[in-house]
C-alpha atoms as a PDB file:
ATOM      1  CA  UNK A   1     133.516 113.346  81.365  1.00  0.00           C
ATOM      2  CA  UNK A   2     132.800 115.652  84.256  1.00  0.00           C
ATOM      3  CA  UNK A   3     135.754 115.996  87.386  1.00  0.00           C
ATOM      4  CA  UNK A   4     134.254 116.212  90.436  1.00  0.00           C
ATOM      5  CA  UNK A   5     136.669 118.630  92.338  1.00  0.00           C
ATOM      6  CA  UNK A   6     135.351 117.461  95.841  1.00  0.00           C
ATOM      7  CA  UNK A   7     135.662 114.150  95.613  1.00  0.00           C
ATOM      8  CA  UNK A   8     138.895 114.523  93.556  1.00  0.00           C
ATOM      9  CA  UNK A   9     140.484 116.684  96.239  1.00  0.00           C
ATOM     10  CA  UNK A  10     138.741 114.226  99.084  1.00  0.00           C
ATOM     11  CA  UNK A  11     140.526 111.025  97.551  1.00  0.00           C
ATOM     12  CA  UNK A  12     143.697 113.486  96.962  1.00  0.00           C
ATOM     13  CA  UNK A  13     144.005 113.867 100.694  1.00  0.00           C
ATOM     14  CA  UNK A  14     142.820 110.687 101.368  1.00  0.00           C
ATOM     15  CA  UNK A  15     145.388 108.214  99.557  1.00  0.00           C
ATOM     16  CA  UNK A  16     147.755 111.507  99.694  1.00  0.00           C
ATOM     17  CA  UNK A  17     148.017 111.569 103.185  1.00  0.00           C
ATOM     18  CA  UNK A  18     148.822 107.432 103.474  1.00  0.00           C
ATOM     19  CA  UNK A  19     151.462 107.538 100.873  1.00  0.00           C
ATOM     20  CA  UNK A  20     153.304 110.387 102.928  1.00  0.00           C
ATOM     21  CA  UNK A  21     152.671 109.731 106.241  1.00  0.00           C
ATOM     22  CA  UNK A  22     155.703 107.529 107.350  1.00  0.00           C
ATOM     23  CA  UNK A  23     158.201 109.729 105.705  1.00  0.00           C
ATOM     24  CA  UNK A  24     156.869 113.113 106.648  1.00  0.00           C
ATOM     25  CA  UNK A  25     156.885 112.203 110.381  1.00  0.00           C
ATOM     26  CA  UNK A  26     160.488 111.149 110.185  1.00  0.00           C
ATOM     27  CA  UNK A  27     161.149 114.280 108.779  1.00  0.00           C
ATOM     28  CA  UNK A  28     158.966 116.523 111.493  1.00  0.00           C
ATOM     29  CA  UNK A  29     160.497 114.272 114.200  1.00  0.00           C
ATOM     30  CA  UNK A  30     164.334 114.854 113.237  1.00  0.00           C
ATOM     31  CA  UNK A  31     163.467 118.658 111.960  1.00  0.00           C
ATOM     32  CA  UNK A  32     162.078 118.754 115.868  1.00  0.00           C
ATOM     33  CA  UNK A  33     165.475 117.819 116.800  1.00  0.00           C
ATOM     34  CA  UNK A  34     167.361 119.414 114.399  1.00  0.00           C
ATOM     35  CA  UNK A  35     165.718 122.477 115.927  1.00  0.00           C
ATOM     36  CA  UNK A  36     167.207 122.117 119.333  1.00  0.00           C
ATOM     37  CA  UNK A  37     170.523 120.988 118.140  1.00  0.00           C
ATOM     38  CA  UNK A  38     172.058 124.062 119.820  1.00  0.00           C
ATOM     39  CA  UNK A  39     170.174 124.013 123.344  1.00  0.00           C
ATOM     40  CA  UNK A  40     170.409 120.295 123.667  1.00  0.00           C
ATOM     41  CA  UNK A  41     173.979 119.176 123.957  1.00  0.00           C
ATOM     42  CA  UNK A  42     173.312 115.606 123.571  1.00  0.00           C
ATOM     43  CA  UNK A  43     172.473 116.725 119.738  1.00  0.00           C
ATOM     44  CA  UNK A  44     175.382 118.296 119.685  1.00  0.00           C
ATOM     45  CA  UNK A  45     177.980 119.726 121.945  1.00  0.00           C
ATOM     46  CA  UNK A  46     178.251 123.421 122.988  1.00  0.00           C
ATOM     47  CA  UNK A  47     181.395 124.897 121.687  1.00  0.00           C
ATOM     48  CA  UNK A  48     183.933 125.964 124.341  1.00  0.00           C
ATOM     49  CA  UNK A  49     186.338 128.750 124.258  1.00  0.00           C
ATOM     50  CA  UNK A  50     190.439 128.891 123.906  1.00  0.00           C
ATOM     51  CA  UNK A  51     192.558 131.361 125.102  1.00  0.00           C
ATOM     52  CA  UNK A  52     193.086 133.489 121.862  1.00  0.00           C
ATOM     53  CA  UNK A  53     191.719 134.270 118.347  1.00  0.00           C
ATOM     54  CA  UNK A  54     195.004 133.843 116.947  1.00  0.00           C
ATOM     55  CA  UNK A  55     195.611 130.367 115.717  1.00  0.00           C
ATOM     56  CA  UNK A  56     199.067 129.315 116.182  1.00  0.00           C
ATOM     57  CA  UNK A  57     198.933 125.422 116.278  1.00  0.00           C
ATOM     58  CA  UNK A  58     199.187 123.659 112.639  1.00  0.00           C
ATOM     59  CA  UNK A  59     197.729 120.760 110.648  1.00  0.00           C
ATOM     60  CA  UNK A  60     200.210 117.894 112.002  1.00  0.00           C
ATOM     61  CA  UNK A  61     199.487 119.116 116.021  1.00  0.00           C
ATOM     62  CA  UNK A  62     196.116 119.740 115.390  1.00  0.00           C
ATOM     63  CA  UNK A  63     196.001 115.479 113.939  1.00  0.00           C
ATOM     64  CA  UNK A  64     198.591 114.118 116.208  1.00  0.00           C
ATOM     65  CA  UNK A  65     196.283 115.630 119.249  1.00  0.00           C
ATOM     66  CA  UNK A  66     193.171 114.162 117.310  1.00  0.00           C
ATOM     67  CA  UNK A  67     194.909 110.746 118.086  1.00  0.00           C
ATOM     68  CA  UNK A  68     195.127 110.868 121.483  1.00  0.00           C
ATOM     69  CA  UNK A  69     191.248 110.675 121.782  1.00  0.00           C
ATOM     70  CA  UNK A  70     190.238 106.593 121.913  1.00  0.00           C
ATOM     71  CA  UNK A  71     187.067 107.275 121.471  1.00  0.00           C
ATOM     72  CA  UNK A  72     187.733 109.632 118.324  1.00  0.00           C
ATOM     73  CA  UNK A  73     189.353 106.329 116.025  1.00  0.00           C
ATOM     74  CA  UNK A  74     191.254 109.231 114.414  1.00  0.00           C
ATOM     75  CA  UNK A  75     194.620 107.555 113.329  1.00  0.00           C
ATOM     76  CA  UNK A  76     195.113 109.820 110.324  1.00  0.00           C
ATOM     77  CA  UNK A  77     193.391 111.992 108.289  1.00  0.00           C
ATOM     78  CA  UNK A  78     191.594 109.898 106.837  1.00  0.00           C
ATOM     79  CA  UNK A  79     189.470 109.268 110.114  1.00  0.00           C
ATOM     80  CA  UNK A  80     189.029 112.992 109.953  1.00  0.00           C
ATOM     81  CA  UNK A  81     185.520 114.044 108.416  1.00  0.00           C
ATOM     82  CA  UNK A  82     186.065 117.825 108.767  1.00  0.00           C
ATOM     83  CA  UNK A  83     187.952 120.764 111.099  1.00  0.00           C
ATOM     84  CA  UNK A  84     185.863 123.810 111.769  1.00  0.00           C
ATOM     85  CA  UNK A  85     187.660 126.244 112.722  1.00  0.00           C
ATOM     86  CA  UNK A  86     186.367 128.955 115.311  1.00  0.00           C
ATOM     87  CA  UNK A  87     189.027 131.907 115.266  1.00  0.00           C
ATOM     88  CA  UNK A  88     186.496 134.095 117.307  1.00  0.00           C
ATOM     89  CA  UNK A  89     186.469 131.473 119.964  1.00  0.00           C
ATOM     90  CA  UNK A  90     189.969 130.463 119.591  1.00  0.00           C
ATOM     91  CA  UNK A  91     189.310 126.646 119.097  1.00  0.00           C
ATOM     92  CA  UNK A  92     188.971 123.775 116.143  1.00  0.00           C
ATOM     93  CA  UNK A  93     186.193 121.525 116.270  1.00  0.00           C
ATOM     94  CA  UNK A  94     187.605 118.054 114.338  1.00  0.00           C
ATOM     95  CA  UNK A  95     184.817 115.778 113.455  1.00  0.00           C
ATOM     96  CA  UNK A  96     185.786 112.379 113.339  1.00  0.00           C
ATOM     97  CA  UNK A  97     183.962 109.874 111.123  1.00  0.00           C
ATOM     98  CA  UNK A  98     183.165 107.784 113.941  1.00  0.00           C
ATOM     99  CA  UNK A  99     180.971 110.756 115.213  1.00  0.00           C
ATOM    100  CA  UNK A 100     183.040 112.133 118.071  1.00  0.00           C
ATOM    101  CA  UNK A 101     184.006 115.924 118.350  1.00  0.00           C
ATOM    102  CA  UNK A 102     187.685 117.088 119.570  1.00  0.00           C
ATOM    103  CA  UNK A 103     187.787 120.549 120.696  1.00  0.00           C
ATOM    104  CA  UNK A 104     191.267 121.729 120.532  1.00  0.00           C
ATOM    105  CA  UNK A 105     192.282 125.129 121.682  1.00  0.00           C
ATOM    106  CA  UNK A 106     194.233 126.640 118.728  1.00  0.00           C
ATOM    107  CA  UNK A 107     196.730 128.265 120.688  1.00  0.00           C
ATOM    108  CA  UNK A 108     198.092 125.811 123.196  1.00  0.00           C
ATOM    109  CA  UNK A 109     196.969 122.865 121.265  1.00  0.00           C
ATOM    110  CA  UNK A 110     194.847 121.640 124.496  1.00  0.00           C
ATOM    111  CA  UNK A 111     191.835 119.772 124.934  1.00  0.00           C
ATOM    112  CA  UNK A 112     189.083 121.350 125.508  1.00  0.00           C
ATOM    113  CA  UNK A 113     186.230 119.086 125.191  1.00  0.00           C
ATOM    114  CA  UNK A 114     185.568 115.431 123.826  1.00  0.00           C
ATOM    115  CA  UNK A 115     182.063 114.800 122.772  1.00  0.00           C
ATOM    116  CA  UNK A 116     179.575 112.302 120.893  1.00  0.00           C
ATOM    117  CA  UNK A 117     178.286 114.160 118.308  1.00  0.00           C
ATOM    118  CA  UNK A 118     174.579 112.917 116.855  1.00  0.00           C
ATOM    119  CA  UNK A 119     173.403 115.996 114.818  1.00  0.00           C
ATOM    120  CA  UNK A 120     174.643 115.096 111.339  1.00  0.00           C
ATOM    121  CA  UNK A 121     173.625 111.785 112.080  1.00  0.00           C
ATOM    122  CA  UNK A 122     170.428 113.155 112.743  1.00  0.00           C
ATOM    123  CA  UNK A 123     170.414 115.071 109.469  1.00  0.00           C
ATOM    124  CA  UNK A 124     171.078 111.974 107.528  1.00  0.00           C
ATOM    125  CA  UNK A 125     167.540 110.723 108.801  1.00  0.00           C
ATOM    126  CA  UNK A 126     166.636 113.986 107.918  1.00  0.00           C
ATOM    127  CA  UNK A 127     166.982 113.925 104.265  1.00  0.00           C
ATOM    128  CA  UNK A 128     166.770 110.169 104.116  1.00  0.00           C
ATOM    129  CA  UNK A 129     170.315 109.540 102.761  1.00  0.00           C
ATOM    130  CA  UNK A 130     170.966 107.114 106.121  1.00  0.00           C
ATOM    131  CA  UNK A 131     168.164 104.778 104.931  1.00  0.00           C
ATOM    132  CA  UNK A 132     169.558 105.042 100.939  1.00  0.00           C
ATOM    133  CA  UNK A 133     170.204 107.727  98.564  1.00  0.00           C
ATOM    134  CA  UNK A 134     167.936 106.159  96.578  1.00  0.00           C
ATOM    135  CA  UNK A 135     165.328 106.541  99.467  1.00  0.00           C
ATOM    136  CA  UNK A 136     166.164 110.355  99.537  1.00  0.00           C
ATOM    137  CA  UNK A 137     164.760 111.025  95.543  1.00  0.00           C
ATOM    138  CA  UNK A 138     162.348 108.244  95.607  1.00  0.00           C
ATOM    139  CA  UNK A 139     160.563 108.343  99.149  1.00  0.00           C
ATOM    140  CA  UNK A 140     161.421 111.491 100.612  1.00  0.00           C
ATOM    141  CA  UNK A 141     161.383 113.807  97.303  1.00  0.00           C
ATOM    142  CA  UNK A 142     158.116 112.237  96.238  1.00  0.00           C
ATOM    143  CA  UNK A 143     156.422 112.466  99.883  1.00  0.00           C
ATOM    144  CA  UNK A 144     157.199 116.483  99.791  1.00  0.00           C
ATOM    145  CA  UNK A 145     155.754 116.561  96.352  1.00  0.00           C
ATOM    146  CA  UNK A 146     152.497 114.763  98.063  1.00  0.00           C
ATOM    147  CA  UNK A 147     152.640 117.129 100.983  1.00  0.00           C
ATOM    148  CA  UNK A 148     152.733 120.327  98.748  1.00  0.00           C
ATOM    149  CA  UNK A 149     149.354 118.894  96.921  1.00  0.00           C
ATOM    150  CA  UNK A 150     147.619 118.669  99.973  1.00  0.00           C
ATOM    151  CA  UNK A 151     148.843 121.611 101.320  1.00  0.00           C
ATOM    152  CA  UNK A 152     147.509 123.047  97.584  1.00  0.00           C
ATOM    153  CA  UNK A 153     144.235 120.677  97.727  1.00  0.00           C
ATOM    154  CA  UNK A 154     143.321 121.620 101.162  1.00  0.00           C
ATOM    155  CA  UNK A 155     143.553 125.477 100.728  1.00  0.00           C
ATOM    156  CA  UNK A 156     140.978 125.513  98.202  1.00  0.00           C
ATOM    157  CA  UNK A 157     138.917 123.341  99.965  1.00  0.00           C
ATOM    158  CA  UNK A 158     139.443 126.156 103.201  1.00  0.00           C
ATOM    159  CA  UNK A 159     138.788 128.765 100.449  1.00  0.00           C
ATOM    160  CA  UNK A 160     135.826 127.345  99.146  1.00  0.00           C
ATOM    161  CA  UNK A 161     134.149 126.465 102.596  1.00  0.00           C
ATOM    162  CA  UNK A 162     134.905 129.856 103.712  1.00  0.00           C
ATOM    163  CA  UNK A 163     133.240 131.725 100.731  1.00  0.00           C
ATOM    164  CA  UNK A 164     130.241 129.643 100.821  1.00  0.00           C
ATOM    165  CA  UNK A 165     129.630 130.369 104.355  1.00  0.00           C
ATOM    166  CA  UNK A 166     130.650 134.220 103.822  1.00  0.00           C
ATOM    167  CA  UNK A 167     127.966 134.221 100.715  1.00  0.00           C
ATOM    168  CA  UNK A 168     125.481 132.290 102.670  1.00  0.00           C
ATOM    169  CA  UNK A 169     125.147 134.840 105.393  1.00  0.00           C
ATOM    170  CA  UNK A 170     125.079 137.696 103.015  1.00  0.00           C
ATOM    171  CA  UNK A 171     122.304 135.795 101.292  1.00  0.00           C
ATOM    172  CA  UNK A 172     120.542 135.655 104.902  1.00  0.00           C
ATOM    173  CA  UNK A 173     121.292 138.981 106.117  1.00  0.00           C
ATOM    174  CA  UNK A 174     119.708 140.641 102.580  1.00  0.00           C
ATOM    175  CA  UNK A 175     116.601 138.436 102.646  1.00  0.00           C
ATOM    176  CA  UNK A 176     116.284 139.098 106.458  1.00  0.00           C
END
């Protein structure tokens, strides 16, 4: 039996292009946002600056200031998803589980900025782990898979259609 590359690469892009379509425009719409994280503060919040590089404040100030933020729910460190600390800037960025950002000013323990932060719940849509994990290796995984095909499929059909064309016109210009 004979393959018929056109129609095999036609049908490829056809039912490709269905099966991907939902998950590849979550991914272009977060990756949009993901791209602006850092000129869009409702994303995520611009970092602010302390007063020195020198960190002087420790792990027990750094929590017990966490817990003066309502919004934070930090009661311990378990409520604490991460610190990032900025000794450049002279501040620690604590990421609460519940999404909020505390910037604390690592030398005189101060507030420098309370924030909702939506970029790593952004990510999660992302890479599909807020719909499932499962949905990350068995939509999203699959979907890039697709997308690399017809990324694969349509190239030769762009290489094909452009070397006909470039052999048809020598054809004409030589019988000409």
């Amino acid at each position: 039996m004979k393959v018929n590359w056109k129609k095999f690469n036609r049908k490829t892009h056809y039912w490709g292009s269905i099966l991907c379509a939902l998950p590849i425009l979550v991914v272009i719409g977060s990756g949009v946002l993901l791209l602006l994280k850092k000129d869009v503060d409702w994303i995520q919040p611009p970092s602010t600056r302390g007063v020195s590089s020198v960190p002087s404040i420790t792990f027990d100030e750094i929590l017990a200031t966490s817990k003066t933020v309502k919004q934070a729910k930090v009661n311990g460190w378990a409520d604490i998803d991460r610190l990032d600390v900025r000794p450049n800037k002279g501040i620690v960025k604590v990421r609460a589980k519940s999404d909020w950002e505390i910037q604390i000013d690592t030398q005189s323990n101060e507030i420098l900025q309370v924030a909702h932060r939506r970029s790593d719940f952004i990510e999660s849509i992302h890479d599909g782990t807020f719909f499932h994990d499962a949905v990350k290796l068995w939509v999203f995984l699959p979907s890039s898979l697709i997308l690399f095909v017809l990324w694969v499929t349509g190239l030769y059909l762009f290489l094909t259609m452009h070397f006909k064309k470039r052999s048809r016109k020598r054809i004409t210009h030589t019988a000409g």
